[in-house]
Protein backbone atom coordinates (compact mmCIF):
# COMPACT_ATOMS: atom_id res chain seq x y z
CA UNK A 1 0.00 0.00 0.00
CA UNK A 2 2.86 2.33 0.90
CA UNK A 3 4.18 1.96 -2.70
CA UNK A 4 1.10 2.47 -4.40
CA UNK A 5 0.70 5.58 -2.22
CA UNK A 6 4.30 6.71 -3.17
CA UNK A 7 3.50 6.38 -6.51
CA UNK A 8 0.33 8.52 -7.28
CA UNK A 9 2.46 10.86 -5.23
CA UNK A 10 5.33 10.69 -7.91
CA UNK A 11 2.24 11.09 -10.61
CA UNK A 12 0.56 13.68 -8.73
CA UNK A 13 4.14 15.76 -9.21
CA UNK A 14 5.17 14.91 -12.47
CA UNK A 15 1.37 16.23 -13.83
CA UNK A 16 1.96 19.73 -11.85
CA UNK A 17 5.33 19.90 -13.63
CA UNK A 18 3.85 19.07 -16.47
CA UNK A 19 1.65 21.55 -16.25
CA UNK A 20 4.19 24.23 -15.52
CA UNK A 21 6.45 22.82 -18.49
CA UNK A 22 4.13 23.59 -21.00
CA UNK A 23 3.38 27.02 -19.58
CA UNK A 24 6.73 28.10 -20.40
CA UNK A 25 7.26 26.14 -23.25
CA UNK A 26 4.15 27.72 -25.60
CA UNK A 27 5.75 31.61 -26.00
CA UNK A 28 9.45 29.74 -26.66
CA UNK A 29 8.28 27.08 -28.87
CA UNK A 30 5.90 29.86 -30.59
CA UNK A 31 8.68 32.02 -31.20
CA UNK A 32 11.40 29.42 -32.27
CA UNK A 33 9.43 27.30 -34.72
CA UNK A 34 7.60 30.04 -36.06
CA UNK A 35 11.03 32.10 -36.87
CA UNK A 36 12.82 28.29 -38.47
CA UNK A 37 9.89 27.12 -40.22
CA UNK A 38 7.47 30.27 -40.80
CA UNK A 39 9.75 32.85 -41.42
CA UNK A 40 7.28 34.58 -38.89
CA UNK A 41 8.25 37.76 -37.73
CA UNK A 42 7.35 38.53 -33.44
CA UNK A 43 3.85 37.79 -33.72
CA UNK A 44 1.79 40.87 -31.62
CA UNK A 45 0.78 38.32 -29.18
CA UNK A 46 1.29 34.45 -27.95
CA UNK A 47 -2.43 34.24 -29.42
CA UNK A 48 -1.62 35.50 -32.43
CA UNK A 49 0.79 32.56 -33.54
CA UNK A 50 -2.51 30.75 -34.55
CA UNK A 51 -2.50 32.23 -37.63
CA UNK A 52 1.08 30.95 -38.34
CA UNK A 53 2.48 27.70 -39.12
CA UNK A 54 2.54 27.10 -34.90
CA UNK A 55 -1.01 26.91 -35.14
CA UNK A 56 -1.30 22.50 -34.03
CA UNK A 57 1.65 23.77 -31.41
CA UNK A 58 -0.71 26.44 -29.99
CA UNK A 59 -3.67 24.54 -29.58
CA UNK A 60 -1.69 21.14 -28.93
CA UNK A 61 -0.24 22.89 -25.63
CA UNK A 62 -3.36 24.38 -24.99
CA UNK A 63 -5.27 21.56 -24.77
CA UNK A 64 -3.05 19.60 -22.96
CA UNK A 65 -2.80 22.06 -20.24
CA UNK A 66 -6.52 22.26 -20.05
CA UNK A 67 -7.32 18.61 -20.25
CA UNK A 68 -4.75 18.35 -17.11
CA UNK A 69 -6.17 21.37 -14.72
CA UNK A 70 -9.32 19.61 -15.74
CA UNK A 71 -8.63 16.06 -14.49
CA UNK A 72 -6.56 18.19 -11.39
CA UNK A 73 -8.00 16.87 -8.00
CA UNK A 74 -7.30 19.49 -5.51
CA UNK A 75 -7.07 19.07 -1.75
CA UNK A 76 -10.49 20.80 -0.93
CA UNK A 77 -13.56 21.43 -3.22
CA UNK A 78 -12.28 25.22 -3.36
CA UNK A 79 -9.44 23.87 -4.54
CA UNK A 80 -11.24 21.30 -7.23
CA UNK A 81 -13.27 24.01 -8.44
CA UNK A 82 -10.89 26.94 -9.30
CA UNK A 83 -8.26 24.60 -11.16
CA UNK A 84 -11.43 22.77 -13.23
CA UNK A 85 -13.08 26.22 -14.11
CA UNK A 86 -9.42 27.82 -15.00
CA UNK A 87 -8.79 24.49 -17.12
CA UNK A 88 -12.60 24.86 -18.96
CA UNK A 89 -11.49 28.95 -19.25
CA UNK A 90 -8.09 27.45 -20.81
CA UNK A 91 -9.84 25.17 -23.30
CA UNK A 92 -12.11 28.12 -24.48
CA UNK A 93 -8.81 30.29 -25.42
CA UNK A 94 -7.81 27.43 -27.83
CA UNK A 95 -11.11 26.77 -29.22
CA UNK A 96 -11.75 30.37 -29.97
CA UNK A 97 -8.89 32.22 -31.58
CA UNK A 98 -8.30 36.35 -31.29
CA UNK A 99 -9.71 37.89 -34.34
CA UNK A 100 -7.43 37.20 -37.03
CA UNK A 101 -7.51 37.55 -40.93
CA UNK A 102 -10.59 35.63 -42.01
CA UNK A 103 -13.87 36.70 -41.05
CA UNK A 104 -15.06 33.75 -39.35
CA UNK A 105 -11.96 31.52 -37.56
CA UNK A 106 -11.89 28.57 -35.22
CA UNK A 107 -13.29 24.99 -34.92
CA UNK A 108 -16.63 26.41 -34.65
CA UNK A 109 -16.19 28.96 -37.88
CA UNK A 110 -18.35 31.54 -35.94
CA UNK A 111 -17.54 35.32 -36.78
CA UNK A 112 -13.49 36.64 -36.09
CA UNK A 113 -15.03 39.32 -33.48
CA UNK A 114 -17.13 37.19 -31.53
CA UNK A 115 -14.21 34.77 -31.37
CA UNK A 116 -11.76 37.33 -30.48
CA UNK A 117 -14.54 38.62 -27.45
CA UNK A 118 -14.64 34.83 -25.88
CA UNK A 119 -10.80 33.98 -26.26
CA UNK A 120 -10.26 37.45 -24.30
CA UNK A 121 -12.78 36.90 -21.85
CA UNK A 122 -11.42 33.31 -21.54
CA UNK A 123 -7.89 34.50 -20.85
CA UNK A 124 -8.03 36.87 -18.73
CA UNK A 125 -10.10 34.58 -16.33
CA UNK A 126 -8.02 31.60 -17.04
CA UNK A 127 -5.27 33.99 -15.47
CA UNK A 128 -7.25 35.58 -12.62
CA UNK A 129 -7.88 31.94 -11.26
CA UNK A 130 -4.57 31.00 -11.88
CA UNK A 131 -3.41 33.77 -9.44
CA UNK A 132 -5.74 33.26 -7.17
CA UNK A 133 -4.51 29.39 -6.99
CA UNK A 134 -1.36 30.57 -6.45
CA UNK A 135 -1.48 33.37 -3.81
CA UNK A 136 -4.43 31.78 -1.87
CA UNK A 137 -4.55 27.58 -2.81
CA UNK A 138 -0.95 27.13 -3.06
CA UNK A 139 -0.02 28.19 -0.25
CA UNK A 140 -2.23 26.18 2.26
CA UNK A 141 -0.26 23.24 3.97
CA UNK A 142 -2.09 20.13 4.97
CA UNK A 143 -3.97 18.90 7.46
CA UNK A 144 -1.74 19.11 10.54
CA UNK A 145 1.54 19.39 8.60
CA UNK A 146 3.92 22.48 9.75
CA UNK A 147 5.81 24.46 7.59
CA UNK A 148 9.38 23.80 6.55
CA UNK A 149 11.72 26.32 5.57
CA UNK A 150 11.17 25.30 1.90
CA UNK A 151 7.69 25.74 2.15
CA UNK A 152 8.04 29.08 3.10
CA UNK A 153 10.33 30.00 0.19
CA UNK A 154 7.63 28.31 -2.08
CA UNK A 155 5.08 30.44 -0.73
CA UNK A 156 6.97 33.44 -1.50
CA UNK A 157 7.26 33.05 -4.58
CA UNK A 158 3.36 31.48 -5.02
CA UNK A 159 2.68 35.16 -4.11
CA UNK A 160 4.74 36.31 -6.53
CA UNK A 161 3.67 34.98 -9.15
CA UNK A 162 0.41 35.32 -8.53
CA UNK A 163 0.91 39.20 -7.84
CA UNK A 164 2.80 39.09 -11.27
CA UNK A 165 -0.21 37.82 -13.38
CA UNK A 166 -2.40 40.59 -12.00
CA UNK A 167 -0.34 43.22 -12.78
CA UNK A 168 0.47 42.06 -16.39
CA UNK A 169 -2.81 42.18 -16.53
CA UNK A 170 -3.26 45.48 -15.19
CA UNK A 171 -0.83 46.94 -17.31
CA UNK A 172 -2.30 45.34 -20.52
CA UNK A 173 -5.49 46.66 -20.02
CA UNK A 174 -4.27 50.37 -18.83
CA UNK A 175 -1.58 50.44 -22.09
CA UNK A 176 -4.57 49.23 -24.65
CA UNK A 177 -6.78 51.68 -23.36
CA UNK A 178 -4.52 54.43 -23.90
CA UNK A 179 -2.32 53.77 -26.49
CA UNK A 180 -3.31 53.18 -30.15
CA UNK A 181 -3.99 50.03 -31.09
CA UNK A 182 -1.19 50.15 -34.02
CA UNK A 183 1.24 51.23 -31.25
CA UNK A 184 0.22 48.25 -28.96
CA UNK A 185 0.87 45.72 -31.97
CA UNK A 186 3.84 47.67 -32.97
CA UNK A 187 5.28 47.26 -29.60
CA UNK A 188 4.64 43.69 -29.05
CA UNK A 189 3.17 44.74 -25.66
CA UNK A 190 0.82 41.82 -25.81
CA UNK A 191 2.91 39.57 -26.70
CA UNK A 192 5.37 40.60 -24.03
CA UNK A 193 2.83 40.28 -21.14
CA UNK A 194 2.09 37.02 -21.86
CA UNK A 195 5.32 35.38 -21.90
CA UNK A 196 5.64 37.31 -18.35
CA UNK A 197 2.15 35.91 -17.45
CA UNK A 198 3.10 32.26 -18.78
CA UNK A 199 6.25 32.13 -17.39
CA UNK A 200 4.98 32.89 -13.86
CA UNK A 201 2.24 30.22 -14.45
CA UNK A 202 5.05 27.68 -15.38
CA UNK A 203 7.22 28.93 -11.90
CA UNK A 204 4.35 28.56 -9.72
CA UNK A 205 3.20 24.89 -11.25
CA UNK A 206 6.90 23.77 -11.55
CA UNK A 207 7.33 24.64 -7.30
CA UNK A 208 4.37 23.21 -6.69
CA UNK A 209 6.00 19.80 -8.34
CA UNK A 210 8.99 20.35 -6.20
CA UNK A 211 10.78 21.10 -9.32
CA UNK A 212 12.49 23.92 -6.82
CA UNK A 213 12.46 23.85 -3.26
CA UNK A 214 12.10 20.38 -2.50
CA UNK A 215 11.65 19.83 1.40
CA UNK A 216 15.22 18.95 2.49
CA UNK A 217 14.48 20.42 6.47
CA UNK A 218 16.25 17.71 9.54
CA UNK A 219 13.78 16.03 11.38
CA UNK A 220 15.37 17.32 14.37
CA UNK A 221 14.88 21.36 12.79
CA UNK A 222 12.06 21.60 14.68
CA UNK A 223 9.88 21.44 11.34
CA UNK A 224 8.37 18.83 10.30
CA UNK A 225 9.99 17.91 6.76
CA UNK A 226 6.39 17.02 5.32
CA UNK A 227 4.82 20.10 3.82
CA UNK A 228 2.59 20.48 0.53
């Protein structure tokens, strides 16, 4: 039993660092394969590499990511809920693509605008509850488990990462209300915040696999060296 335990544990990790890999892999595998076999100039956002030769990359990741926050089982039904709703938010931004060229895009072939509306409204949601897992799920220990030291570096930087993704999001919002939207595109500012938002998405998944920060604490610290 002990070894069956220990190994949905081992699962249980690699699918968070899965989860995390992927995160940061999209923007980098975006770029790179788009630039060798596209000839795709900086795209004006992650999203945006849908209409290159990325596009089965995009949605590949995409889907992956969302079919594994949607199998997640968290520690608490607060827990279950946000990462099943963020992974249904995640599988609407690769179902419905930003408004691109054509005038009606997607799986569905419904028109580029309303599209463009649901994969916003999907992302920026997707990322809200991602933050909140972070700052406010991630951080919870379980039942009567103390803290290690390595638990509180994790946290630290679950908080982080968490207040990261709200201020990308922030500063999206602020800049494409008051800048033009040629200057936005011309700027990559999009794009930018996205690998910043996707990168912090990966961190906080990849600590929560004990990727980083593995509890290493003595059992004679004075902490217990069990910690989630």
């Amino acid at each position: 039993m002990a070894k069956k335990k220990s190994d949905i544990m081992v699962s249980y990790l690699s699918l968070r660092r899965l989860i995390g890999w992927f995160a940061i892999a999209l923007p980098v595998m975006c770029f790179v394969l788009g630039a060798l076999f596209g000839h795709s100039v900086l795209q004006s956002s992650v999203s945006y590499y849908y209409y290159t030769n990325v596009r089965d990359i995009f949605v590949g990741i995409l889907v992956c990511v969302a079919m594994f926050l949607l199998t997640y089982t968290g520690y608490d039904r607060l827990d279950s809920v946000v990462t099943t709703t963020s992974g249904f938010f995640c599988l609407l931004v690769a179902l419905f693509p930003c408004a691109g060229p054509d005038a009606r895009v997607g799986l569905f072939r419904i028109p580029s605008d309303i599209s463009n509306t649901i994969h916003l409204t999907a992302a920026v949601l997707f990322f809200l509850l991602l933050a909140f897992n972070s700052m406010f799920l991630f951080t919870k220990s379980g039942p009567g488990m103390m803290k290690t030291v390595q638990k509180l570096y994790r946290n630290s930087i679950f908080i982080a990462c968490g207040m990261v993704m709200i201020i990308c999001l922030i500063i999206v919002a602020v800049l494409m209300l008051s800048l033009d939207p040629a200057e936005v595109e011309s700027r990559h500012v999009v794009f930018w915040a996205e690998v910043v938002l996707l990168l912090a998405f990966g961190l906080s998944w990849l600590v929560k696999g004990e990727t980083l920060l593995r509890d290493r604490v003595p059992l004679d610290s004075g902490l217990s060296n069990k910690a989630v």
